[in-house]
Protein backbone atom coordinates (compact mmCIF):
# COMPACT_ATOMS: atom_id res chain seq x y z
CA UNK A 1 -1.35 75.55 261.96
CA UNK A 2 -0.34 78.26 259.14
CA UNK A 3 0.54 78.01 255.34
CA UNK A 4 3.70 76.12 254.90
CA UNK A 5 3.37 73.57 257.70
CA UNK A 6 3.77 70.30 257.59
CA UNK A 7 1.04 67.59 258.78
CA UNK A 8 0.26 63.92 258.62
CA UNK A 9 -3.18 63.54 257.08
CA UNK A 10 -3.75 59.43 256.25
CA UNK A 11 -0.44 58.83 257.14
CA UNK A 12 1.07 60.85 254.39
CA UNK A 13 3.44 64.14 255.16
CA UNK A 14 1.74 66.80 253.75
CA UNK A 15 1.91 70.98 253.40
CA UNK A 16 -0.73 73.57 254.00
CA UNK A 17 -1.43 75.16 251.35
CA UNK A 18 -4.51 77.52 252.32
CA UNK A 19 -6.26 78.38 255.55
CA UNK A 20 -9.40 79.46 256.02
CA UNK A 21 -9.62 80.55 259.00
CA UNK A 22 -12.89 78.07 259.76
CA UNK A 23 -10.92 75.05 261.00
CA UNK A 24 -10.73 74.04 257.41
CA UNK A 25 -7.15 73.82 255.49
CA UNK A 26 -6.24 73.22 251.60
CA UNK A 27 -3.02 70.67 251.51
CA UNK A 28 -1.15 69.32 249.36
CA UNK A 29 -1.35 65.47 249.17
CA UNK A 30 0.87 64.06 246.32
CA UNK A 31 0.30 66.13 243.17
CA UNK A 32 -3.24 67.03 243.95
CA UNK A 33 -4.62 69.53 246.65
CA UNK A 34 -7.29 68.54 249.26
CA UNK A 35 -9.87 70.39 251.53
CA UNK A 36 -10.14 69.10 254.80
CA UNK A 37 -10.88 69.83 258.30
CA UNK A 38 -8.49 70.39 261.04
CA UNK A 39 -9.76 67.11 262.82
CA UNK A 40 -8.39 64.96 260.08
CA UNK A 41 -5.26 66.16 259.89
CA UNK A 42 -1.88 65.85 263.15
CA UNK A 43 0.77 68.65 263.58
CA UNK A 44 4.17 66.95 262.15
CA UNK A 45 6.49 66.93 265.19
CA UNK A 46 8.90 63.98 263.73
CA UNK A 47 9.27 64.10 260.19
CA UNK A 48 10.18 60.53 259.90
CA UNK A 49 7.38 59.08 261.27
CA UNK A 50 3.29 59.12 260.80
CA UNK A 51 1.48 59.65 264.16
CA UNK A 52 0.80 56.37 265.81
CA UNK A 53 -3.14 55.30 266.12
């Protein structure tokens, strides 16, 4: 995953922002931007639809 992607992260489409390089990303989830780690977050592959669980 690189800057400018697209993931699902709690079933929301969102776009990374930063990456650390540590398995940790900044995104940006609404208006605000969030730190998480790469476990929490799915690769968007259909952009209509959240990952099913």
């Amino acid at each position: 995953m690189s800057k400018g992607e697209y993931v699902w992260y709690k079933g929301k489409k969102c776009e990374i922002v930063y990456d650390y390089g540590n398995g940790y990303y900044e995104i940006r989830v609404d208006l605000n931007v969030e730190l998480v780690h790469e476990s929490k977050i799915q690769i968007l592959d259909e952009p209509e639809s959240p990952p099913s669980t």
